[in-house]
C-alpha atoms as a PDB file:
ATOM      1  CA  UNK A   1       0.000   0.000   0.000  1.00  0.00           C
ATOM      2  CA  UNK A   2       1.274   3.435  -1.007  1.00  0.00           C
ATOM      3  CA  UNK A   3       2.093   5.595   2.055  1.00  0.00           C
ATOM      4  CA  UNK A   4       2.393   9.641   1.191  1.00  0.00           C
ATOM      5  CA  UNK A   5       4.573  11.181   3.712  1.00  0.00           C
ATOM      6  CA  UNK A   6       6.078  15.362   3.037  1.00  0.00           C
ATOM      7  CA  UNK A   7       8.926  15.725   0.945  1.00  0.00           C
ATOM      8  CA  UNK A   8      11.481  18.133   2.547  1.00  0.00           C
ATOM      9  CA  UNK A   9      12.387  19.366  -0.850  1.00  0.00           C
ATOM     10  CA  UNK A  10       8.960  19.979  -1.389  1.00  0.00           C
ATOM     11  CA  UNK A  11       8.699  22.889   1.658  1.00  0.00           C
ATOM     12  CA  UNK A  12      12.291  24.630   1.387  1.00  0.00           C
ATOM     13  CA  UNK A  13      12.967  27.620  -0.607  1.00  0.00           C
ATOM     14  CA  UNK A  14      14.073  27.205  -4.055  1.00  0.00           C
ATOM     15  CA  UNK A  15      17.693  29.159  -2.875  1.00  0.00           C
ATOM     16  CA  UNK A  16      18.208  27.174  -0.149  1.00  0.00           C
ATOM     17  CA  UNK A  17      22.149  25.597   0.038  1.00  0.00           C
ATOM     18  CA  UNK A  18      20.335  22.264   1.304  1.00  0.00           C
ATOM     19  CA  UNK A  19      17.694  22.295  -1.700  1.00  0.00           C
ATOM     20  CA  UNK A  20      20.146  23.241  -4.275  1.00  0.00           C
ATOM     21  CA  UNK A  21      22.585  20.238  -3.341  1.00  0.00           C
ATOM     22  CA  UNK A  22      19.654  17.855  -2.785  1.00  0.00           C
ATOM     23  CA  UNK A  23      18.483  19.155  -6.671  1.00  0.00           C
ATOM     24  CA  UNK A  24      21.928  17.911  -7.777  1.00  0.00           C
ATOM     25  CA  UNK A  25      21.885  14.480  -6.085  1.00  0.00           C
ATOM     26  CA  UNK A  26      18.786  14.216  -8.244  1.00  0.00           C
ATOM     27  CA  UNK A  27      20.209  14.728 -11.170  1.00  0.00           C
ATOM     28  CA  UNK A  28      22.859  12.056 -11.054  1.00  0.00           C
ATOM     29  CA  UNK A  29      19.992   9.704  -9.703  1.00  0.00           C
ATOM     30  CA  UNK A  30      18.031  10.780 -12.271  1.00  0.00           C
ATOM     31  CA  UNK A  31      20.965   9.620 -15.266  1.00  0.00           C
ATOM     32  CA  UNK A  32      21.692   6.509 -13.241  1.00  0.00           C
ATOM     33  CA  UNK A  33      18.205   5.321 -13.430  1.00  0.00           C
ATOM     34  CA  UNK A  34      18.199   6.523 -17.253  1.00  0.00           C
ATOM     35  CA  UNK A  35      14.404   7.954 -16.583  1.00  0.00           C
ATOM     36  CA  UNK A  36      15.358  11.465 -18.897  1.00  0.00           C
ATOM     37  CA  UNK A  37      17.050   9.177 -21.817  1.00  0.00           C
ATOM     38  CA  UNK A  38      14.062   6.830 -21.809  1.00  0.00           C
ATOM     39  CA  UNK A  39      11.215   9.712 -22.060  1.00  0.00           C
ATOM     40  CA  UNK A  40      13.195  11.367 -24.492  1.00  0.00           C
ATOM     41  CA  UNK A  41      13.655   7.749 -26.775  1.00  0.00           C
ATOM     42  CA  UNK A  42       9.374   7.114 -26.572  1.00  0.00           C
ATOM     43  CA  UNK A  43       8.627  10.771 -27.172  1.00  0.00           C
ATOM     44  CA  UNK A  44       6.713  10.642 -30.707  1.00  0.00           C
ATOM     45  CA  UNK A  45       9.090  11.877 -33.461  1.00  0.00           C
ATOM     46  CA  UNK A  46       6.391  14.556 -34.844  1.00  0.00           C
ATOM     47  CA  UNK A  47       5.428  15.809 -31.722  1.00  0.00           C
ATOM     48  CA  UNK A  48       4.216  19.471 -31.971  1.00  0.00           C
ATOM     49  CA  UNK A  49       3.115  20.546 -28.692  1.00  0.00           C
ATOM     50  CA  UNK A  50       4.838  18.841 -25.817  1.00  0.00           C
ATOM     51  CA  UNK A  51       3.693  19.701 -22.092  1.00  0.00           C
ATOM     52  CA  UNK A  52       5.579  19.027 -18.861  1.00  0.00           C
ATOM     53  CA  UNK A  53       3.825  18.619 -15.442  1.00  0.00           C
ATOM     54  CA  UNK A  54       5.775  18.904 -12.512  1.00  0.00           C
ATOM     55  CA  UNK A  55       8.614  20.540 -14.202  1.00  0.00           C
ATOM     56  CA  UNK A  56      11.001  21.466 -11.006  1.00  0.00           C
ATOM     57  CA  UNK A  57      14.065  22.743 -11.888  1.00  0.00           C
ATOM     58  CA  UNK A  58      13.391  22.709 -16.002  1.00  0.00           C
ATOM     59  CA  UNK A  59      16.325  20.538 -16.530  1.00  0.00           C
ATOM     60  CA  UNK A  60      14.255  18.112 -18.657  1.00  0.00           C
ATOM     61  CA  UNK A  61      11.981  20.749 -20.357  1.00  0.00           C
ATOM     62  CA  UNK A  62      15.229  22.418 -21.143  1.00  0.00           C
ATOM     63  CA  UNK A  63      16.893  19.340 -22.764  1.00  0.00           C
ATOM     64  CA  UNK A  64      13.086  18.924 -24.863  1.00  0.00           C
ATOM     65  CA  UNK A  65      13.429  22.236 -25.894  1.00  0.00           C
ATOM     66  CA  UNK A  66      16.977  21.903 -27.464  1.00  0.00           C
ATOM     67  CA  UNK A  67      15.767  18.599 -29.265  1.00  0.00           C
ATOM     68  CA  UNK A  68      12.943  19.643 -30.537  1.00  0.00           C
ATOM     69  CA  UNK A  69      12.824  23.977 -31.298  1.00  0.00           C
ATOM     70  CA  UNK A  70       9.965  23.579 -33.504  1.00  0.00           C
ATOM     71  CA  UNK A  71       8.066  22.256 -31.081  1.00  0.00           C
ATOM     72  CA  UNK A  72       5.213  24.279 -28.865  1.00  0.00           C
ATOM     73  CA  UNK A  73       6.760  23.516 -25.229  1.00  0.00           C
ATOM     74  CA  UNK A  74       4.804  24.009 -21.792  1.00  0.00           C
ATOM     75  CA  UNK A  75       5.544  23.398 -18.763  1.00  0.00           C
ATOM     76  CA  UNK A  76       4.006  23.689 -15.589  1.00  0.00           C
ATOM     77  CA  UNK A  77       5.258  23.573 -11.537  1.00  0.00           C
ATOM     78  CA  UNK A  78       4.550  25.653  -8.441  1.00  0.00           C
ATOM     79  CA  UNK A  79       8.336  26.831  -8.479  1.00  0.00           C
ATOM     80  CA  UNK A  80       9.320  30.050 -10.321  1.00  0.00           C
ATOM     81  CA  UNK A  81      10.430  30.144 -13.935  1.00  0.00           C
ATOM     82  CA  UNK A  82      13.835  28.939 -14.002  1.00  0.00           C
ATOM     83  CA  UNK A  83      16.177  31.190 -15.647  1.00  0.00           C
ATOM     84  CA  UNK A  84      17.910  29.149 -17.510  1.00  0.00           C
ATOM     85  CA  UNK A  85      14.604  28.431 -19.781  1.00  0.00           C
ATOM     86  CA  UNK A  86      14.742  29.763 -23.165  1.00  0.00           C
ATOM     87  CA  UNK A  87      11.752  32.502 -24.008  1.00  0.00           C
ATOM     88  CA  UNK A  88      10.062  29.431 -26.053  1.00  0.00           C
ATOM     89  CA  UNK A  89       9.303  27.385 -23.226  1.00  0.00           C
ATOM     90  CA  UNK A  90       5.701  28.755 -21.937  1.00  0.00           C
ATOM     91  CA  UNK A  91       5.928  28.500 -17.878  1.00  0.00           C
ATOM     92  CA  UNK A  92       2.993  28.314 -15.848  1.00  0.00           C
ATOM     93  CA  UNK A  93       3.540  28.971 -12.171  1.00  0.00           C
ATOM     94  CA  UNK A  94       1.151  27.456  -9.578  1.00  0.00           C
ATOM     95  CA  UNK A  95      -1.398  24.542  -8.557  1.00  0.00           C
ATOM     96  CA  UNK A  96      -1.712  22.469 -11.323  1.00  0.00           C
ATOM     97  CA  UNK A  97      -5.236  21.578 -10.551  1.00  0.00           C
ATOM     98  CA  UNK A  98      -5.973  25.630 -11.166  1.00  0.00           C
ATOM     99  CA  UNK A  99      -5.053  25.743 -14.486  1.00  0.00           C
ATOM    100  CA  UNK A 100      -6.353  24.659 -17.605  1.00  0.00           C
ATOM    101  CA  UNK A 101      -4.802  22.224 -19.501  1.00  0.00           C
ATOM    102  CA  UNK A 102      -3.728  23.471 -23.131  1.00  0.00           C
ATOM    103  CA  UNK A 103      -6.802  23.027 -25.642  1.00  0.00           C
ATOM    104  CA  UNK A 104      -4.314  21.477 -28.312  1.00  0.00           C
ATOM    105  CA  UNK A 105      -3.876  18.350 -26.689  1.00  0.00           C
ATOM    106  CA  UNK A 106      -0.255  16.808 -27.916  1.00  0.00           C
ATOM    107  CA  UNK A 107       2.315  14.894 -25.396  1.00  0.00           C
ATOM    108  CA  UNK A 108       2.296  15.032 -21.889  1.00  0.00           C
ATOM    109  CA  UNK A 109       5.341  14.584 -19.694  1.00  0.00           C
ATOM    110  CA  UNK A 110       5.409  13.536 -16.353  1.00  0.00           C
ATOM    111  CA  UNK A 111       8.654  12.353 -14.172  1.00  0.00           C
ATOM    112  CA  UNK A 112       8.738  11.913 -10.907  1.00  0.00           C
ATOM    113  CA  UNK A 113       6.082  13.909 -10.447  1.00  0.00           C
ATOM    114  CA  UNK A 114       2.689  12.007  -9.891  1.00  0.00           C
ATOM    115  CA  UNK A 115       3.856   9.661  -6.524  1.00  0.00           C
ATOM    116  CA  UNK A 116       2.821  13.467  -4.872  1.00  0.00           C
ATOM    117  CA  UNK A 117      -0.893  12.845  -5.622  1.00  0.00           C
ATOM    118  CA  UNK A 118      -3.485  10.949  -3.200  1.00  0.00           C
ATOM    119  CA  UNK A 119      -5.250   8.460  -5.451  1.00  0.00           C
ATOM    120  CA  UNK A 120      -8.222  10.738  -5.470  1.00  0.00           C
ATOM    121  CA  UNK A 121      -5.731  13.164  -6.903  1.00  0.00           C
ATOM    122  CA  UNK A 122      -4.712  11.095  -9.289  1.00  0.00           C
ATOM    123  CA  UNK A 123      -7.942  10.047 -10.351  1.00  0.00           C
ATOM    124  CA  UNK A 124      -9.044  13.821 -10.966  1.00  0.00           C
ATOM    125  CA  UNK A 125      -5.595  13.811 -12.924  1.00  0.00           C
ATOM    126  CA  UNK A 126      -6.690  11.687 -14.776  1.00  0.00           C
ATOM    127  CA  UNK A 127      -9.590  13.656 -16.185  1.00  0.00           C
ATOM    128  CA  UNK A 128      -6.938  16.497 -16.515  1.00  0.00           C
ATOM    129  CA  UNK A 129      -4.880  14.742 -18.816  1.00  0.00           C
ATOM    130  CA  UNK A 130      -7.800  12.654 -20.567  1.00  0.00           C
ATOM    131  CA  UNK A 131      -7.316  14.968 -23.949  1.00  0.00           C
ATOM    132  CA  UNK A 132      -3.462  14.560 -24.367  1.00  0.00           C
ATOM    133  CA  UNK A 133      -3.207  12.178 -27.516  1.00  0.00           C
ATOM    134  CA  UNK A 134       0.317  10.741 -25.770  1.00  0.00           C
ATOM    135  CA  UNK A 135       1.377  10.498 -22.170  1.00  0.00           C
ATOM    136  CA  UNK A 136       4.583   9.836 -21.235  1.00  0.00           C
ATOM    137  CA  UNK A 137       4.477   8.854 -17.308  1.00  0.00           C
ATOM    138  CA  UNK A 138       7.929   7.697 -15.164  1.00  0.00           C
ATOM    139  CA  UNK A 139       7.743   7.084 -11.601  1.00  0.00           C
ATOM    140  CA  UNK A 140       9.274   5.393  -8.446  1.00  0.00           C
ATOM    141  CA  UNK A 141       8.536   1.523  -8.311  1.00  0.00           C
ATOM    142  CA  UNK A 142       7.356   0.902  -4.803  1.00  0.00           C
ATOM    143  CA  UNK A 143       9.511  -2.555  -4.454  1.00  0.00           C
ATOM    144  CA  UNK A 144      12.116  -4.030  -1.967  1.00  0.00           C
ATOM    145  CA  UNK A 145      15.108  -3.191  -4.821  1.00  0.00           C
ATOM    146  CA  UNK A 146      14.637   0.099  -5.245  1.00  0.00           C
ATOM    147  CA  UNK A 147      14.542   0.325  -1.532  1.00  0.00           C
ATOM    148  CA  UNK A 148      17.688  -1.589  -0.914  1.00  0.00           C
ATOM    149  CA  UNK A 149      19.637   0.730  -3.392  1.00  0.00           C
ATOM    150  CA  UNK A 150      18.567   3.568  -1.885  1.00  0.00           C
ATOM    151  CA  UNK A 151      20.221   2.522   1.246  1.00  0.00           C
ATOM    152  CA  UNK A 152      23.111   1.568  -0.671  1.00  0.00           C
ATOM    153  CA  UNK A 153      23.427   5.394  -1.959  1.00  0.00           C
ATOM    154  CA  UNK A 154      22.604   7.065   1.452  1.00  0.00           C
ATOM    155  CA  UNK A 155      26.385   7.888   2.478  1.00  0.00           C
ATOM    156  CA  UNK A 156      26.431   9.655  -0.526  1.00  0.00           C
ATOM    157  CA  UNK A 157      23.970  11.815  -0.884  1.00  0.00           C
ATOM    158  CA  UNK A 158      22.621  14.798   1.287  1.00  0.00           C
ATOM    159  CA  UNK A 159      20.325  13.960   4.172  1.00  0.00           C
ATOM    160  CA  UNK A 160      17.587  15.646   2.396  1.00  0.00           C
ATOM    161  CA  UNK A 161      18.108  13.503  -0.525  1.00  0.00           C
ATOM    162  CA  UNK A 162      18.323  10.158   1.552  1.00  0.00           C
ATOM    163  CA  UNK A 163      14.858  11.011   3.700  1.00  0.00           C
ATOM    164  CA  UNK A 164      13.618  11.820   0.370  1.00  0.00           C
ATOM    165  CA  UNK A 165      14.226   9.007  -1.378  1.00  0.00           C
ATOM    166  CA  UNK A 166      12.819   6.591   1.317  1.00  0.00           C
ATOM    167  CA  UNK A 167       9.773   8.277   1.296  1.00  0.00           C
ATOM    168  CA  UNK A 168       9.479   8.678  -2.833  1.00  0.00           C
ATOM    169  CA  UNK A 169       9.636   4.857  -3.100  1.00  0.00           C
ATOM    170  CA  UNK A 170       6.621   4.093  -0.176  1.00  0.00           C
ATOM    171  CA  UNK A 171       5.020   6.588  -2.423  1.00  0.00           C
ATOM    172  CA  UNK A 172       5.644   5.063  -5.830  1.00  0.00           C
ATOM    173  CA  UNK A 173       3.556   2.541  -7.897  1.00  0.00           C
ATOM    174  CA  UNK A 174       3.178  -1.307  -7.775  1.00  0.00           C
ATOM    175  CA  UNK A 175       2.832  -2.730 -11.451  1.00  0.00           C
ATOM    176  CA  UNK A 176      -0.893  -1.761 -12.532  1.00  0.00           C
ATOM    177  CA  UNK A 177      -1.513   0.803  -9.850  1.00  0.00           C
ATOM    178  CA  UNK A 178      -0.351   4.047 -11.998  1.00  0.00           C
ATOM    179  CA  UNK A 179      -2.632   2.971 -14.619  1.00  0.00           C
ATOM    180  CA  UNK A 180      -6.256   2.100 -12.687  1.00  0.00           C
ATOM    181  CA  UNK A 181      -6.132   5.085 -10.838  1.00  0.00           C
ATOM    182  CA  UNK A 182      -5.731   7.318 -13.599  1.00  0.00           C
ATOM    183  CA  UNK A 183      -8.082   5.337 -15.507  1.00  0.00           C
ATOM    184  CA  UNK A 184      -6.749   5.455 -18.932  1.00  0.00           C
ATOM    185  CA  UNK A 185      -8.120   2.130 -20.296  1.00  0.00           C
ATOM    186  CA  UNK A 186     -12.196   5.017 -19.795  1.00  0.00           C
ATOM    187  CA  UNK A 187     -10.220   7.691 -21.047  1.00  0.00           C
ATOM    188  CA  UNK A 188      -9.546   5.673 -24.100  1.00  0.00           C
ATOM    189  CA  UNK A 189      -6.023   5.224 -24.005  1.00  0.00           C
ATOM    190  CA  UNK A 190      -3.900   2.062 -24.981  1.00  0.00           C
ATOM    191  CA  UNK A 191      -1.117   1.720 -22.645  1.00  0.00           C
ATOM    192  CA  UNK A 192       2.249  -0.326 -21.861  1.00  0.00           C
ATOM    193  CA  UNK A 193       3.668  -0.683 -18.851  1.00  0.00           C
ATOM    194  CA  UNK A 194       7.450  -1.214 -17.649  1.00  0.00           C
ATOM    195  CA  UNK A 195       9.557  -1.673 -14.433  1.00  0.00           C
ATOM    196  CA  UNK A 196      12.784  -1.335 -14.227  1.00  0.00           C
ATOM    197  CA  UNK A 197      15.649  -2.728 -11.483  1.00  0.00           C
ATOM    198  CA  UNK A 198      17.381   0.447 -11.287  1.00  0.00           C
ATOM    199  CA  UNK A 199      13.257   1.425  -9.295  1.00  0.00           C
ATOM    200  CA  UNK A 200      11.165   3.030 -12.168  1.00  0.00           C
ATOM    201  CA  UNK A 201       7.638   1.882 -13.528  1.00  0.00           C
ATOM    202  CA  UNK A 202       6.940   3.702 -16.911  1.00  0.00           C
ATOM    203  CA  UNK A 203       4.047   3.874 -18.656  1.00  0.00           C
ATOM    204  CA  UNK A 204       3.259   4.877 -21.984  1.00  0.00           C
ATOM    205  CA  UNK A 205      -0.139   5.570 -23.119  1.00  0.00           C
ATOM    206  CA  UNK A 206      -1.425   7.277 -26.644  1.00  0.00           C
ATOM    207  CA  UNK A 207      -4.968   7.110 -27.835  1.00  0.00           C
ATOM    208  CA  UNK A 208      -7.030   4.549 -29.417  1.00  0.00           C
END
């Protein structure tokens, strides 16, 4: 059973020495478990309009926009606009459930991002994303590996990062769960589903 517990990234200030190193011990946790290089590889090759939820620090929506510059790029996160962001990359500050989602549909990008949500969150997510023709979802597999490697990487990483961790993986997704609770099989999706050892579960969804 999932158990949500606070993030302590999630309630420090963006500035903060401890946030800014904990950002940076997600990075490289980030390229070990290859979760940027497989979104990136299942992306559709003629996507126009390409929307990020749960951006953080715009390192992946930055990466997107260098691939693809013809592409209409959105992102969205409760943070402030990173500056780092080129002027093509539309930011939208604040509660995601607030906002609309854009009218033109496209591919939606979500890493790391949805293990946040209650699953009545997710299931109102769920109708939030229902007009997106792909979805592109990567998340922490709640299992006893990805647990047992995050203890393996504690004496190397801040203590914000190791409390973190712990409490991303209780948070994250048995195989299936991602999946029901967003209902995409009534949204009309077709969907695959993958885990991997290094303690993601992807899944891919486009429309029928």
């Amino acid at each position: 059973m999932r158990k949500l517990t606070p993030e302590l990234l999630d309630h420090l200030p963006h500035d903060d020495p401890g946030a800014m190193r904990s950002r940076s011990d997600l990075r490289r946790i980030n390229r070990f478990m290859g979760n940027e290089g497989w979104i990136t590889s299942v992306m559709p090759k003629r996507a126009n309009h390409i929307t990020e939820i749960g951006a953080g620090d715009g390192q992946l929506i930055f990466k997107i926009s260098q691939q693809r510059p013809e592409a209409e790029i959105t992102a969205y996160d409760l943070a402030p606009r990173p500056a780092h962001l080129p002027h093509s990359v539309k930011w939208i500050e604040g509660d995601l459930f607030s906002q609309e989602p854009p009218s033109h549909g496209g591919t939606l990008i979500a890493n790391l991002f949805l293990h946040h949500f209650t699953d009545s969150q997710l299931e109102k997510l769920g109708e939030w994303i229902r007009n997106f023709h792909t979805v592109i979802i990567n998340e922490p597999l709640r299992s006893r590996l990805p647990m047992l490697l995050g203890k393996i990487a504690a004496p190397f990483v801040h203590p914000i990062t190791r409390h973190d961790m712990r409490v991303s993986i209780e948070a994250g997704f048995a195989p299936g769960e991602l999946a029901q609770t967003l209902e995409l099989a009534k949204h009309g999706y077709h969907f695959r589903e993958i885990s991997d050892w290094r303690g993601a579960i992807r899944v891919l969804a486009s429309r029928v």
